[in-house]
N, C-alpha and C. Protein backbone atom coordinates (compact mmCIF):
# COMPACT_ATOMS: atom_id res chain seq x y z
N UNK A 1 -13.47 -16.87 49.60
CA UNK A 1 -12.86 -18.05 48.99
C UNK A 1 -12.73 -17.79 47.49
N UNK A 2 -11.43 -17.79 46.78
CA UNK A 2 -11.12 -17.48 45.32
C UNK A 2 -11.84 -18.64 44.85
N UNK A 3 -11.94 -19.71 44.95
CA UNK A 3 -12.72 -20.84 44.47
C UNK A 3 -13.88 -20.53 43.94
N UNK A 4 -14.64 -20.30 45.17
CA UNK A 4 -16.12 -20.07 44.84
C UNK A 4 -16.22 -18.50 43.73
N UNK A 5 -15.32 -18.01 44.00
CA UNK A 5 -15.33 -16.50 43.25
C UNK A 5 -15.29 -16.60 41.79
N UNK A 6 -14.52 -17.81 41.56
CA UNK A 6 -14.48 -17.68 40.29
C UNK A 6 -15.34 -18.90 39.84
N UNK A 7 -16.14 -19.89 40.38
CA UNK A 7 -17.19 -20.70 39.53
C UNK A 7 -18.06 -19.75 39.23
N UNK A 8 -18.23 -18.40 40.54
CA UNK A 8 -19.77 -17.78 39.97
C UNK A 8 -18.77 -16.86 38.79
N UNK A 9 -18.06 -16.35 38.50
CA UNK A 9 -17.57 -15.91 36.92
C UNK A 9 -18.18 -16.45 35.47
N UNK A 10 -18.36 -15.91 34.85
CA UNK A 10 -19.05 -16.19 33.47
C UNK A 10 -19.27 -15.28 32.35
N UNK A 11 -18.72 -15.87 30.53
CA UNK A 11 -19.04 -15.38 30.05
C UNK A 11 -20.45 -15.38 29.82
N UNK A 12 -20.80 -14.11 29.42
CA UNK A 12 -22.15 -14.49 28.78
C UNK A 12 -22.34 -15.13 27.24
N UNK A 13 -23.25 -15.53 26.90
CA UNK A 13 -23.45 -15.86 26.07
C UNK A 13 -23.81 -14.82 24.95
N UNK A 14 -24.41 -13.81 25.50
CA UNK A 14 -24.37 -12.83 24.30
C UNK A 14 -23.24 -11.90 24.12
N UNK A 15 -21.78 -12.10 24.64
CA UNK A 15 -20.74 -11.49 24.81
C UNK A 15 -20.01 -12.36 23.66
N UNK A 16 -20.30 -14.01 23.66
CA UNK A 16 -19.32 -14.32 22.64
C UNK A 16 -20.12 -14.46 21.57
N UNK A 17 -21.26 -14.39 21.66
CA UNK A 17 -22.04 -14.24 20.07
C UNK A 17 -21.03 -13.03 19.23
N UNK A 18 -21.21 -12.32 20.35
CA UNK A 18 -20.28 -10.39 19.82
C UNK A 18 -19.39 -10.74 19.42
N UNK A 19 -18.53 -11.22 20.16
CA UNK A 19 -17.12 -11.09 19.52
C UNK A 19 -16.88 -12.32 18.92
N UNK A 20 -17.44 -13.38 18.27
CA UNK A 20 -18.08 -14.31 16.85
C UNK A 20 -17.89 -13.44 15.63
N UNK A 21 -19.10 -12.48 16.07
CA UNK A 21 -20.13 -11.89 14.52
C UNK A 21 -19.06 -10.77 14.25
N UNK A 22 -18.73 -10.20 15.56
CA UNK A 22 -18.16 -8.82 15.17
C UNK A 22 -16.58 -9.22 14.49
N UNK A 23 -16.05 -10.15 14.29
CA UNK A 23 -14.52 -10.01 14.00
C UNK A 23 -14.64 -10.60 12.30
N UNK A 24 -16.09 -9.94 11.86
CA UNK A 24 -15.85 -10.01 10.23
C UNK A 24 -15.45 -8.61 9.24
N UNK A 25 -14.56 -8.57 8.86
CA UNK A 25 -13.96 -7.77 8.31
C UNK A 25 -14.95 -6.67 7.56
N UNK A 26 -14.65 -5.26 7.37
CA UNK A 26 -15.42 -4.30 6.24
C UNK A 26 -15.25 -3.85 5.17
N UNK A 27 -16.41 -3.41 4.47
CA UNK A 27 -16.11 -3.64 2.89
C UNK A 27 -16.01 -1.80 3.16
N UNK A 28 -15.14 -1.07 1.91
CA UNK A 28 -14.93 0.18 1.96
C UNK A 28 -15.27 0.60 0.31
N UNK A 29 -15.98 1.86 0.81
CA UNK A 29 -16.44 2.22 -0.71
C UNK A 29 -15.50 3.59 -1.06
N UNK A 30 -15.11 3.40 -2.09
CA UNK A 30 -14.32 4.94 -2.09
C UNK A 30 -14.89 5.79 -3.58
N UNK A 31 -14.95 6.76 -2.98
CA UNK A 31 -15.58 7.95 -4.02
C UNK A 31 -14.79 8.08 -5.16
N UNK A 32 -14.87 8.44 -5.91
CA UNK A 32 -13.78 8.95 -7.04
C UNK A 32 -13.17 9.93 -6.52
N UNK A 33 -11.48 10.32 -6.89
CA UNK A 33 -10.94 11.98 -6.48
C UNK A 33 -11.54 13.31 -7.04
N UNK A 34 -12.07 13.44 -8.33
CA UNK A 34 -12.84 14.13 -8.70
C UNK A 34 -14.31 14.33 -8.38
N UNK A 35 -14.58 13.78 -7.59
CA UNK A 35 -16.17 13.82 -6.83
C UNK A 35 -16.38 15.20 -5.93
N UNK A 36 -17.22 15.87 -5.88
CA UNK A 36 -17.32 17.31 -5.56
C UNK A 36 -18.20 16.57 -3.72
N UNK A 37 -17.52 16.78 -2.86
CA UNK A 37 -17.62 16.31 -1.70
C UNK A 37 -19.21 16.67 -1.07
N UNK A 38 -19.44 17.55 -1.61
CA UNK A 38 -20.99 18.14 -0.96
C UNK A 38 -22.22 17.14 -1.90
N UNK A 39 -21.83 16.30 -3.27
CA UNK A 39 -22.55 15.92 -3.88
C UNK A 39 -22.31 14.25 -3.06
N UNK A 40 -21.60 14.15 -2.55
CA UNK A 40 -21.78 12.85 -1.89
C UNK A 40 -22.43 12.54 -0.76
N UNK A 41 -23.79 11.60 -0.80
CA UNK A 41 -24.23 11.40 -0.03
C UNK A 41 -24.14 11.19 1.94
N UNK A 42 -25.06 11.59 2.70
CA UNK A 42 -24.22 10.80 4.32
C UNK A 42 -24.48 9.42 4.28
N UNK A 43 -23.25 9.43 5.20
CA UNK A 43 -22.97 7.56 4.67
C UNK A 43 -24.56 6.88 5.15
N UNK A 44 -25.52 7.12 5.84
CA UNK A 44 -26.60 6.19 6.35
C UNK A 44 -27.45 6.13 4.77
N UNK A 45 -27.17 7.15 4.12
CA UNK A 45 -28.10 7.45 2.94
C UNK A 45 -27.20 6.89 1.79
N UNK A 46 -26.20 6.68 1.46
CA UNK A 46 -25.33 6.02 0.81
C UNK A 46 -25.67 4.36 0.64
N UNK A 47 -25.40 3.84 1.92
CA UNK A 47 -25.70 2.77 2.74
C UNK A 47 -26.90 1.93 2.12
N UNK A 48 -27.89 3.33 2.09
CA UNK A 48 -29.19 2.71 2.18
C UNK A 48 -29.50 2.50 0.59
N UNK A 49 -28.33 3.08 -0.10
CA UNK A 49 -28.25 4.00 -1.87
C UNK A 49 -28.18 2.27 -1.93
N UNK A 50 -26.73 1.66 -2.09
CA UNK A 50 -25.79 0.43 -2.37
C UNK A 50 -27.14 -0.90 -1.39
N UNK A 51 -27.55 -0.77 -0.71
CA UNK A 51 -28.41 -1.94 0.08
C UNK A 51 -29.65 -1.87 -1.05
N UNK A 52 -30.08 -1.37 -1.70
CA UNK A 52 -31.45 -1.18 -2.71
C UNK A 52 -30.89 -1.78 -3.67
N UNK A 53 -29.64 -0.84 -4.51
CA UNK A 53 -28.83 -1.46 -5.04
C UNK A 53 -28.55 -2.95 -6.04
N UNK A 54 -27.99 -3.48 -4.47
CA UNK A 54 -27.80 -4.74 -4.40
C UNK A 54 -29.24 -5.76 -4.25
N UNK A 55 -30.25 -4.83 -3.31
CA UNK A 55 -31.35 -5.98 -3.43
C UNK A 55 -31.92 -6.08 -4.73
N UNK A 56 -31.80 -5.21 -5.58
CA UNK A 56 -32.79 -5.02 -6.97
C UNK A 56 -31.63 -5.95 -7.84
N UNK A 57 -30.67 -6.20 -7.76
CA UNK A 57 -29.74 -7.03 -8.09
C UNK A 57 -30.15 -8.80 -7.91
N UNK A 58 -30.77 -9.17 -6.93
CA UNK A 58 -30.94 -10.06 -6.46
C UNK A 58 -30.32 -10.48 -5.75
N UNK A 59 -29.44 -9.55 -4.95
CA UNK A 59 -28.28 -9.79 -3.35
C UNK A 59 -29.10 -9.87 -2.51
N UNK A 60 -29.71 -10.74 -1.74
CA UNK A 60 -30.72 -10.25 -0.33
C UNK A 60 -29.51 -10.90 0.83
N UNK A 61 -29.32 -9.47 1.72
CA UNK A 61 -29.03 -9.66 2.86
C UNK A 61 -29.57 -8.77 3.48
N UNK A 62 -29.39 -8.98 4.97
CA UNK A 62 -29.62 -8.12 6.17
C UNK A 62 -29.13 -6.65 5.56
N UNK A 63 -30.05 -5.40 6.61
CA UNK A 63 -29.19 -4.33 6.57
C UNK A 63 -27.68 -4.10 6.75
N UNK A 64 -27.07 -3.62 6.45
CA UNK A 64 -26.08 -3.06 6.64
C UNK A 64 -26.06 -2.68 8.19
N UNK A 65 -24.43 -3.70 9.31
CA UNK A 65 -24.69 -2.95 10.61
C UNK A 65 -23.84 -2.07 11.46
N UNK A 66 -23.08 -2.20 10.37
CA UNK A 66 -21.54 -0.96 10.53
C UNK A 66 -21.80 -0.25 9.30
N UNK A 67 -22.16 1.52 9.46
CA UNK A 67 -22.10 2.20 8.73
C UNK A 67 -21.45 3.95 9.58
N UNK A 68 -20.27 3.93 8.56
CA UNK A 68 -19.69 5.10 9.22
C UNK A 68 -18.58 5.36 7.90
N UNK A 69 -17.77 6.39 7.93
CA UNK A 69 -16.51 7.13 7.22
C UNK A 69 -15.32 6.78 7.98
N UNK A 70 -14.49 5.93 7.09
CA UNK A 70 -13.18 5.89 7.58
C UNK A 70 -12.17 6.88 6.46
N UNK A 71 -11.99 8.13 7.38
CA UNK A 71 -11.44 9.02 6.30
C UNK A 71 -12.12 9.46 5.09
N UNK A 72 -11.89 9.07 3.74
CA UNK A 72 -12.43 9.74 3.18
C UNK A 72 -13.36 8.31 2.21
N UNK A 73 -13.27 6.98 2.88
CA UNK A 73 -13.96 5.55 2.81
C UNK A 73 -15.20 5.80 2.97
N UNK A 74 -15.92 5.19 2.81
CA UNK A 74 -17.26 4.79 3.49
C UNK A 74 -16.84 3.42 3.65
N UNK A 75 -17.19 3.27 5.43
CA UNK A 75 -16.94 1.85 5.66
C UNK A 75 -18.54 0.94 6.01
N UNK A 76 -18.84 0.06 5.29
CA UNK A 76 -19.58 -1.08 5.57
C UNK A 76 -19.52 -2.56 6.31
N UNK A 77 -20.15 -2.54 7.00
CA UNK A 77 -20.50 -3.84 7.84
C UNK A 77 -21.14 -4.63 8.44
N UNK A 78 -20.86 -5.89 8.46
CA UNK A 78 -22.04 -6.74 8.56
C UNK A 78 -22.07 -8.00 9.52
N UNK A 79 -22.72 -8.11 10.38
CA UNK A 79 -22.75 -8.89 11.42
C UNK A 79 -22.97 -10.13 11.41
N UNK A 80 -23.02 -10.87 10.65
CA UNK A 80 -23.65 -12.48 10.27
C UNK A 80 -22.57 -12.77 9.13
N UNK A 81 -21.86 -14.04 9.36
CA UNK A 81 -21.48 -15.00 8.03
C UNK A 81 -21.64 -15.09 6.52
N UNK A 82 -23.39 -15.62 6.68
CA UNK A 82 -24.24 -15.40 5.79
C UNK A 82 -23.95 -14.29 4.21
N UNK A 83 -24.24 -13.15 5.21
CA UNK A 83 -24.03 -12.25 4.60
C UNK A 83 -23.06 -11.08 4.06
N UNK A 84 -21.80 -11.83 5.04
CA UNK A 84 -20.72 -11.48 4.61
C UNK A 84 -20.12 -12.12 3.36
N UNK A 85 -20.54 -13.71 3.41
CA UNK A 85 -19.94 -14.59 2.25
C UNK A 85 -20.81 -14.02 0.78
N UNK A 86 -22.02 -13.97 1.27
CA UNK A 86 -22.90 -12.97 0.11
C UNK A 86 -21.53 -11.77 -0.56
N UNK A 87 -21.92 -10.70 -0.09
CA UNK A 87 -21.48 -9.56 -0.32
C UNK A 87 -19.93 -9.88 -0.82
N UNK A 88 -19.35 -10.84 -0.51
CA UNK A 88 -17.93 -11.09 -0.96
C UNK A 88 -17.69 -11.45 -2.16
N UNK A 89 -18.80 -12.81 -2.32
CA UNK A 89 -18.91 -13.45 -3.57
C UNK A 89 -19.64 -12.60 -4.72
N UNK A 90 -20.42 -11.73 -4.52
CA UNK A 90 -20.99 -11.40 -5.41
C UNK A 90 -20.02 -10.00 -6.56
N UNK A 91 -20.49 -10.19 -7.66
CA UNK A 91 -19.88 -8.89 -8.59
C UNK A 91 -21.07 -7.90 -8.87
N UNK A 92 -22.14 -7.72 -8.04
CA UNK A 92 -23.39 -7.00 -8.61
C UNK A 92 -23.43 -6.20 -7.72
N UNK A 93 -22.09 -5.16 -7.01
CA UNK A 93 -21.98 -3.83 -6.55
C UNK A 93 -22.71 -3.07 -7.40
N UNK A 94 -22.86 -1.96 -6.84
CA UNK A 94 -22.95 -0.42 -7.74
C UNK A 94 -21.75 -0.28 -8.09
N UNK A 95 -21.46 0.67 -8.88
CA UNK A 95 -20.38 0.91 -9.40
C UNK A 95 -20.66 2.83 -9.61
N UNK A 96 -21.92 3.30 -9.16
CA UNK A 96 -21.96 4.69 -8.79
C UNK A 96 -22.87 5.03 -7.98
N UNK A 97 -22.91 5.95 -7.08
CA UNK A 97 -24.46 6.41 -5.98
C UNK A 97 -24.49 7.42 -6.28
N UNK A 98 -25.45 7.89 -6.48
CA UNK A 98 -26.07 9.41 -7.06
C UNK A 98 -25.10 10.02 -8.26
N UNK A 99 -24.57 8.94 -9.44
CA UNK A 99 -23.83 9.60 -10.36
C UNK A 99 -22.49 9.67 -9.75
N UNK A 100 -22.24 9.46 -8.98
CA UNK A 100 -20.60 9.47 -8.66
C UNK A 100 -19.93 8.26 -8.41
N UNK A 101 -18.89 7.84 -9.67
CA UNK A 101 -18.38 6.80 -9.79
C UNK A 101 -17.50 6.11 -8.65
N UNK A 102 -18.36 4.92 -7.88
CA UNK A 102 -17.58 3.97 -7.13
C UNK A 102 -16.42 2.86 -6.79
N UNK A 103 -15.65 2.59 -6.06
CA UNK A 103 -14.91 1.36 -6.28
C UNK A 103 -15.12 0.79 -4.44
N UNK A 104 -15.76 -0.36 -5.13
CA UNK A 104 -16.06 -1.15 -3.98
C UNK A 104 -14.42 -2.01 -3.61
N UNK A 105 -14.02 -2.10 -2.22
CA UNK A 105 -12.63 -2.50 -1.84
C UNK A 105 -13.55 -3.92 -1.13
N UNK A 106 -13.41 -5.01 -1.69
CA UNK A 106 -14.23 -6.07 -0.55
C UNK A 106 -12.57 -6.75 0.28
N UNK A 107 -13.19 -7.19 1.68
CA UNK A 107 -11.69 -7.67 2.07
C UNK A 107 -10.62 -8.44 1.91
N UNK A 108 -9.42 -8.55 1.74
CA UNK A 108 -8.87 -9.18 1.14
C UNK A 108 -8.36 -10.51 1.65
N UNK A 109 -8.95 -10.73 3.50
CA UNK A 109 -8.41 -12.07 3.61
C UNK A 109 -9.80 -12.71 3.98
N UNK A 110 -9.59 -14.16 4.78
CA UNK A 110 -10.62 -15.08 5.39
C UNK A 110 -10.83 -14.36 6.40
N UNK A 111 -11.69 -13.80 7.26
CA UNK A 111 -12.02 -14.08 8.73
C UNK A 111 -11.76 -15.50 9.51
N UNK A 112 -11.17 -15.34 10.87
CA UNK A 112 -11.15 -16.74 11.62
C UNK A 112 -12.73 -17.58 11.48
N UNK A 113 -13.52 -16.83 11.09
CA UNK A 113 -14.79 -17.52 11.37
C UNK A 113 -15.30 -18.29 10.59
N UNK A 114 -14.18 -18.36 9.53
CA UNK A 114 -14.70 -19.16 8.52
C UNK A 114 -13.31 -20.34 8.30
N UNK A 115 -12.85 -20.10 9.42
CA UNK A 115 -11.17 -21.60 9.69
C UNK A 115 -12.45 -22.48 10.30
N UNK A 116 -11.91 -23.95 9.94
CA UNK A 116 -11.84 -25.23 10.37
C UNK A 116 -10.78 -25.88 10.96
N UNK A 117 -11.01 -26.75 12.02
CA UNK A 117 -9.45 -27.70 12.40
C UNK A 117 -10.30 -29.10 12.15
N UNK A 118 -9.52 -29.86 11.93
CA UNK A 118 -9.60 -31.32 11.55
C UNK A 118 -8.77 -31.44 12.90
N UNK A 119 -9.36 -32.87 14.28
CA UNK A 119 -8.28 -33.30 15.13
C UNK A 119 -8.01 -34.39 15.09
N UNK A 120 -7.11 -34.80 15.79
CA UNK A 120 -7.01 -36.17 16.42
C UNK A 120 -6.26 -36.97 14.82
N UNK A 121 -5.69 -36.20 14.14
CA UNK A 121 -4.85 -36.77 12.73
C UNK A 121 -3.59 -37.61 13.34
N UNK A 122 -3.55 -38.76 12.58
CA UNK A 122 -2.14 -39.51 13.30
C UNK A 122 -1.07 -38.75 13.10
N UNK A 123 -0.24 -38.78 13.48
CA UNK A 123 0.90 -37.84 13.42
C UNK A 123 2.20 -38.93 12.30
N UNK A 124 1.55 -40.14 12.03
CA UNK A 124 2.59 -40.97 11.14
C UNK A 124 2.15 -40.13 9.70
N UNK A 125 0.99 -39.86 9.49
CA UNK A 125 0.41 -39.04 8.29
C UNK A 125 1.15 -37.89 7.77
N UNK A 126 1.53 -37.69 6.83
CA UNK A 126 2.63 -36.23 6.20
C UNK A 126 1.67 -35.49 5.98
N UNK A 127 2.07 -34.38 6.16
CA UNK A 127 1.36 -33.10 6.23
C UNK A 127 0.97 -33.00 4.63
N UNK A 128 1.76 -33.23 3.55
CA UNK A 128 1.17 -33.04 2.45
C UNK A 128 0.27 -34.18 2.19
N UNK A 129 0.01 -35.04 2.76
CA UNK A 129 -0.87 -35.72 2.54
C UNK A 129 -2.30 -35.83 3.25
N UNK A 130 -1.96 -35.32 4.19
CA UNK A 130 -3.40 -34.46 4.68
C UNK A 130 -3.66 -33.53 4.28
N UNK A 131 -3.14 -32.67 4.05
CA UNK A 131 -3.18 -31.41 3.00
C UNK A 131 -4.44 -31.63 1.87
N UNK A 132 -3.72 -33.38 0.96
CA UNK A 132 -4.20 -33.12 -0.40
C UNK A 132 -5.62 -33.93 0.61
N UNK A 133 -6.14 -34.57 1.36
CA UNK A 133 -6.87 -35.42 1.60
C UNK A 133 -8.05 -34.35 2.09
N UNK A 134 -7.93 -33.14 2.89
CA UNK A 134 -8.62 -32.31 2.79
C UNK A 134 -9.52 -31.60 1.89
N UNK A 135 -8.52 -31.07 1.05
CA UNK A 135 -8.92 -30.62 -0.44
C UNK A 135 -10.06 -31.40 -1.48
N UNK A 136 -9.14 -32.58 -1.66
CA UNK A 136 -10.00 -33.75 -1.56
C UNK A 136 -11.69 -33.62 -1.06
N UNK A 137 -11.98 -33.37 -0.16
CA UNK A 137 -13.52 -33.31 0.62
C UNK A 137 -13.78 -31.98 0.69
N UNK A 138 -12.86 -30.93 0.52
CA UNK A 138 -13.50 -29.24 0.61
C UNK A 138 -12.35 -28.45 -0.35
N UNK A 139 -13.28 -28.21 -1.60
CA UNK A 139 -12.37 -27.90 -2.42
C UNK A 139 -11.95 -26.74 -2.24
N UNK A 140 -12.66 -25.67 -1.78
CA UNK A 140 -12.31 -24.19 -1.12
C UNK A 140 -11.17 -23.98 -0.23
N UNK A 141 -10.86 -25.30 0.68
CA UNK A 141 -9.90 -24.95 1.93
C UNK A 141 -8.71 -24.57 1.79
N UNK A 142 -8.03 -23.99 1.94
CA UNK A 142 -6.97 -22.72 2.13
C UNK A 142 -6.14 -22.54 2.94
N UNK A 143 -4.73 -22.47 2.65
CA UNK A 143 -4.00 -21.85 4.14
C UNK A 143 -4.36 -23.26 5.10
N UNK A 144 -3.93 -24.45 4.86
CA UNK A 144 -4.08 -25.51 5.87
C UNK A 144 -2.54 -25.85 6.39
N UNK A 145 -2.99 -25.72 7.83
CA UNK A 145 -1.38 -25.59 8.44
C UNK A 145 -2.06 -26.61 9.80
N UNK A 146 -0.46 -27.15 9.93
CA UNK A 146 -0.28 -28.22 11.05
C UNK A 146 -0.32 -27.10 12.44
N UNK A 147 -1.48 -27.47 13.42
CA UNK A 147 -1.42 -26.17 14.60
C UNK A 147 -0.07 -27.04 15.34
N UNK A 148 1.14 -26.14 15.70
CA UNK A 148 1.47 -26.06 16.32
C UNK A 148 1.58 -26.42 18.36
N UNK A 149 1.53 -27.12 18.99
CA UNK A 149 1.58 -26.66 20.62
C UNK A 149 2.82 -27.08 20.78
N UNK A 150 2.91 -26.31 22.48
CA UNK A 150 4.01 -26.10 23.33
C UNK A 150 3.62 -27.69 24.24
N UNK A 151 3.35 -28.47 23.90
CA UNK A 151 3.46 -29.86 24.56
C UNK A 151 3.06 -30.80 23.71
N UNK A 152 3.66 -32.24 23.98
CA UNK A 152 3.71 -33.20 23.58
C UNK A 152 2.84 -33.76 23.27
N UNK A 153 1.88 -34.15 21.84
CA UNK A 153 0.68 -35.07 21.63
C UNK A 153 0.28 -36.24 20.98
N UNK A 154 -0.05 -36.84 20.58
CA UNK A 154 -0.14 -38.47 20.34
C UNK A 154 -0.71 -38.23 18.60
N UNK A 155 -1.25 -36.96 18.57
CA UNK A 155 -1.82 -36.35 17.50
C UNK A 155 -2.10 -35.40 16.92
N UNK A 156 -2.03 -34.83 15.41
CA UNK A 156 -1.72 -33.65 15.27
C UNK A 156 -3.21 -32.96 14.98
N UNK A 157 -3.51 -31.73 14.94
CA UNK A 157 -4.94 -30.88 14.45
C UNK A 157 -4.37 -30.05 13.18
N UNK A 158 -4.97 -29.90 12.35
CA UNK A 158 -5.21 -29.01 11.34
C UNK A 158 -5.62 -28.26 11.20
N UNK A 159 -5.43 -27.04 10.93
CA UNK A 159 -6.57 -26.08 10.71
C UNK A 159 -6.18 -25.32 9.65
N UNK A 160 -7.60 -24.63 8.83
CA UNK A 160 -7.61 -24.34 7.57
C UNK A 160 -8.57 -23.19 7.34
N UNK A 161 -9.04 -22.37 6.66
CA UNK A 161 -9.89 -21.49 6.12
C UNK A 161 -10.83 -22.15 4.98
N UNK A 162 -11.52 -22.00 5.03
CA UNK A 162 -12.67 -22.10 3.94
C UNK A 162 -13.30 -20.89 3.20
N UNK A 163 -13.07 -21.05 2.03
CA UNK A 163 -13.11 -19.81 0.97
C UNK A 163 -14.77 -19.80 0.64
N UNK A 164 -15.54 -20.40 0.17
CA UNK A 164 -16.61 -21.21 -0.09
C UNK A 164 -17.71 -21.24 1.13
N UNK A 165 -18.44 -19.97 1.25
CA UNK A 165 -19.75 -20.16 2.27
C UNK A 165 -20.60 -21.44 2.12
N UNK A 166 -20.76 -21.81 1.57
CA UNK A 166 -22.14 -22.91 1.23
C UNK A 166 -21.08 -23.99 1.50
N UNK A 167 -19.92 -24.51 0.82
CA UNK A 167 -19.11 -25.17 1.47
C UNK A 167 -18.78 -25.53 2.64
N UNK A 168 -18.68 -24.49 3.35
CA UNK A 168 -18.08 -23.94 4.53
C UNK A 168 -19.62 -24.61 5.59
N UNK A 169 -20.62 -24.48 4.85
CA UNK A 169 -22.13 -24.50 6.12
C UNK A 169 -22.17 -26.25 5.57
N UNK A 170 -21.96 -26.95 4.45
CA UNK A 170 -22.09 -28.34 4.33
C UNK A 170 -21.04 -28.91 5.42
N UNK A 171 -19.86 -28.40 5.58
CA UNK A 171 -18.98 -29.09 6.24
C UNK A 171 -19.60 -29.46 7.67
């Protein structure tokens, strides 16, 4: 019976934690062109260079949980919100590991994980006026667009990005 086949179906719960945490973007460190390639650290030791770094800075986050080379990048990553909004907001990178001058690339858009929708908005309401009424209550929010559907509703949803971690966790 397809019925019964598919009530026993299920995500797990630690499947969408994953794909939550994991769809936050990575920060990329790039060496200088003049950097003599054998003097640059392996990325776990790099990693561990920029995570000291930053904690002696007064950045405290989690380890680092994507660490690998994209090309000639060092790519960084990090599994929690938290500590992504950290590492974004902050300007207290290194700016060299072992003497070789850095440029930290942090990402350049929102992650979905940090959008909001507002529902159930009357639809007599103008979009610029929900717009400003938003803003209004979350001064960070960003990119607020009327969602779209393929059927007919009594009411419209909003959805928006939030720039602003601490913002973003009051809401």
């Amino acid at each position: 019976n397809q019925a019964t086949t598919t009530n026993r179906k299920r995500i797990s719960f630690n499947q969408l934690k994953h794909a939550v945490s994991s769809n936050l973007p990575c920060f990329f460190i790039e060496f200088t062109s003049n950097a003599d390639r054998n003097s640059i650290p392996t990325a776990i030791h790099a990693s561990d260079l920029i995570f000291k770094e930053l904690q002696s800075k007064g950045v405290l986050i989690n380890r680092f949980t994507l660490v690998g080379w994209a090309g000639k990048k060092l790519k960084l990553g990090v599994n929690n919100k938290e500590d992504y909004a950290i590492l974004v907001s902050t300007d207290n990178w290194p700016t060299k590991i072992n003497g070789i001058d850095i440029v930290v690339v942090k990402p350049k858009h929102i992650p979905d994980s940090f959008a909001l929708v507002v529902r159930y908005v009357p639809r007599d309401l103008e979009e610029n006026f929900v717009s400003n009424e938003i803003q209004r209550t979350i001064a960070s929010a960003d990119r607020i667009k009327r969602i779209h559907y393929s059927y007919q509703r009594r009411t419209d949803d909003y959805r928006f990005d939030v720039k602003d971690y601490s913002e973003y966790n009051a809401v």
